[in-house]
Protein backbone atom coordinates (compact mmCIF):
# COMPACT_ATOMS: atom_id res chain seq x y z
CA UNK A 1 8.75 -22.30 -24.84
CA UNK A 2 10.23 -25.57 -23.06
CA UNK A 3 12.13 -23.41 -20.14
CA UNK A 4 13.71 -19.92 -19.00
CA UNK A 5 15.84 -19.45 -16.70
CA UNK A 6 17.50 -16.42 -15.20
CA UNK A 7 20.85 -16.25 -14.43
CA UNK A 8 22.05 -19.69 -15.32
CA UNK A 9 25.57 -20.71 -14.27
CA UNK A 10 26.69 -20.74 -18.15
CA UNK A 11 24.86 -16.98 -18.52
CA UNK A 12 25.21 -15.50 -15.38
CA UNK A 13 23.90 -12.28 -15.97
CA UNK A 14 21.24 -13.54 -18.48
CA UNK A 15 18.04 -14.21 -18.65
CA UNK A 16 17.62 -17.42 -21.28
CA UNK A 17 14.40 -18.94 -22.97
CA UNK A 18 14.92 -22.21 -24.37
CA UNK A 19 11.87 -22.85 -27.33
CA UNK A 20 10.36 -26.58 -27.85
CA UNK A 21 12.02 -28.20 -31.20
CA UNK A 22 9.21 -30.27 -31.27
CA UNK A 23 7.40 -27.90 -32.94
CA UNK A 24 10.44 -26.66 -35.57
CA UNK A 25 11.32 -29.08 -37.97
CA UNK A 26 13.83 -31.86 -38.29
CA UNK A 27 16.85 -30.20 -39.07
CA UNK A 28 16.36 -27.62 -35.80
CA UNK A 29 18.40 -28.84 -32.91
CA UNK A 30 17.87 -25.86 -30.74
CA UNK A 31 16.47 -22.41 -30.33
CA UNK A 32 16.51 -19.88 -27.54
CA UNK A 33 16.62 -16.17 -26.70
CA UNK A 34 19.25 -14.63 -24.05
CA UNK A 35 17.73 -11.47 -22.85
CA UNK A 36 20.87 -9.31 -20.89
CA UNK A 37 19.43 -5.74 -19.36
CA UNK A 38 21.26 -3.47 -17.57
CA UNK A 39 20.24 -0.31 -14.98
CA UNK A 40 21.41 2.42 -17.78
CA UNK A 41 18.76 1.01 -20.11
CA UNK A 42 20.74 -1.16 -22.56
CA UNK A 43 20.21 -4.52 -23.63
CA UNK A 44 21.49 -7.12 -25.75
CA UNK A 45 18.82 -9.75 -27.15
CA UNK A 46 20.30 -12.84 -28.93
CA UNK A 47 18.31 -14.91 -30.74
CA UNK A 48 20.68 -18.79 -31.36
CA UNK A 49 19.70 -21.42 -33.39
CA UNK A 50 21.68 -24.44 -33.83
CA UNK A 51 20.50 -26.01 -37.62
CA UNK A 52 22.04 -29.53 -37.78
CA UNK A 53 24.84 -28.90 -35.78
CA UNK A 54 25.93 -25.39 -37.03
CA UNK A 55 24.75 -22.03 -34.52
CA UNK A 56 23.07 -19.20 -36.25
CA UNK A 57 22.40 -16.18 -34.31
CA UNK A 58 21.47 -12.42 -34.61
CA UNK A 59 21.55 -10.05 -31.95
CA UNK A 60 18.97 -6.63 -31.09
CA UNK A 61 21.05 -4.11 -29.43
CA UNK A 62 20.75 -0.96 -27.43
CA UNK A 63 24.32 0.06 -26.43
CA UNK A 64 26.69 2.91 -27.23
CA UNK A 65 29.38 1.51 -29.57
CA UNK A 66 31.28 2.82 -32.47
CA UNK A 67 29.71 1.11 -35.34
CA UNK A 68 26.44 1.94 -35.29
CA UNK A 69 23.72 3.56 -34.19
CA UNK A 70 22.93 3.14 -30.65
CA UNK A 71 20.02 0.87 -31.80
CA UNK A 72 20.97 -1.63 -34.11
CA UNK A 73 20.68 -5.07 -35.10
CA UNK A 74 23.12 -7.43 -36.16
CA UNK A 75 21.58 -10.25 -38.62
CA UNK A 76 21.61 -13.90 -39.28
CA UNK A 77 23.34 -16.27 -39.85
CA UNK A 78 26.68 -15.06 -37.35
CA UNK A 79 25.38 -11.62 -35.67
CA UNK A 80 28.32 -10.16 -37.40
CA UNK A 81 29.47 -6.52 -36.38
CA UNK A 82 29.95 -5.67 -39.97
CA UNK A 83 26.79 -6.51 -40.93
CA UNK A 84 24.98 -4.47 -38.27
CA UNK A 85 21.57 -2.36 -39.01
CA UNK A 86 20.78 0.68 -37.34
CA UNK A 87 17.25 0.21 -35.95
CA UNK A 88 15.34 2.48 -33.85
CA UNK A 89 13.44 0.47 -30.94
CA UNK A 90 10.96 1.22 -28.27
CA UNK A 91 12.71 2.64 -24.90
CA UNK A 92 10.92 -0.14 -22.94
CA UNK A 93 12.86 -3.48 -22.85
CA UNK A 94 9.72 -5.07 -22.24
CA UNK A 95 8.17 -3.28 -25.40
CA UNK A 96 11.07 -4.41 -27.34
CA UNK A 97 10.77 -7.80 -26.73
CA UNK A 98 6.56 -7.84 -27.34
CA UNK A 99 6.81 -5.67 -30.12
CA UNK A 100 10.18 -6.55 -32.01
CA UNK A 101 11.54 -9.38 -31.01
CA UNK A 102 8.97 -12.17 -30.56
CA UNK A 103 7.03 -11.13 -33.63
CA UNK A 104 10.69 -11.84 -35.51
CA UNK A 105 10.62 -15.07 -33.66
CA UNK A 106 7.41 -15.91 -35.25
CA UNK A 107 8.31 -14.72 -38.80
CA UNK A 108 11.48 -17.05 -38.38
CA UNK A 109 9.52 -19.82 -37.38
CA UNK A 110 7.35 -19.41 -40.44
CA UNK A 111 10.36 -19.07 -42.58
CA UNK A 112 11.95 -22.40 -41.45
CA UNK A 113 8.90 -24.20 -41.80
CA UNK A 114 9.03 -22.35 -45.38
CA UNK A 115 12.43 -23.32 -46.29
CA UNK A 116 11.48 -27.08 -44.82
């Protein structure tokens, strides 16, 4: 991690973790969480990578919507509604994020280091 910060002027209601690229290769520009919680105990977690220029994002979600499942997931590369996964995830944001989401982070990591 090279920086958080919580509610930056460009994500006002956000919490956002900016990773170091120095330690992804070349072709990663950028790479950061936003973490949004709210009171009634959902949350939207994006994960944004920008590869040479282009974004690629997914998104962990705990929300009442009309797609899917309250818990759900919506996949690399665009986070694309019509691509969304029902997931089941802890009730605990904090347990989401420890036990789901930076262990994805990690996979990923491996994966573009893979795919380098």
């Amino acid at each position: 991690m090279s920086r958080a910060s919580l509610f930056p002027p460009n994500r006002q209601e956000s919490l956002v973790i900016e990773f170091d690229t120095a330690a992804y290769p070349e072709s990663i520009d950028a790479v950061r969480l936003e973490v949004r919680a709210y009171t009634n105990g959902d949350f939207h977690v994006s994960y944004l990578e920008t590869h040479i220029g282009e974004l690629r994002q997914c998104r962990f979600d705990c929300h009442e919507q009309d797609h899917n499942s309250r818990d759900h997931y919506h996949p690399l590369p665009d986070a694309s509604t019509g691509d969304a996964q029902d997931r089941e995830f802890p009730t605990d944001l904090t347990t989401v994020i420890r036990d789901v989401i930076l262990p994805w982070v990690e996979t990923r990591f491996g994966d573009l280091w893979d795919d380098a």
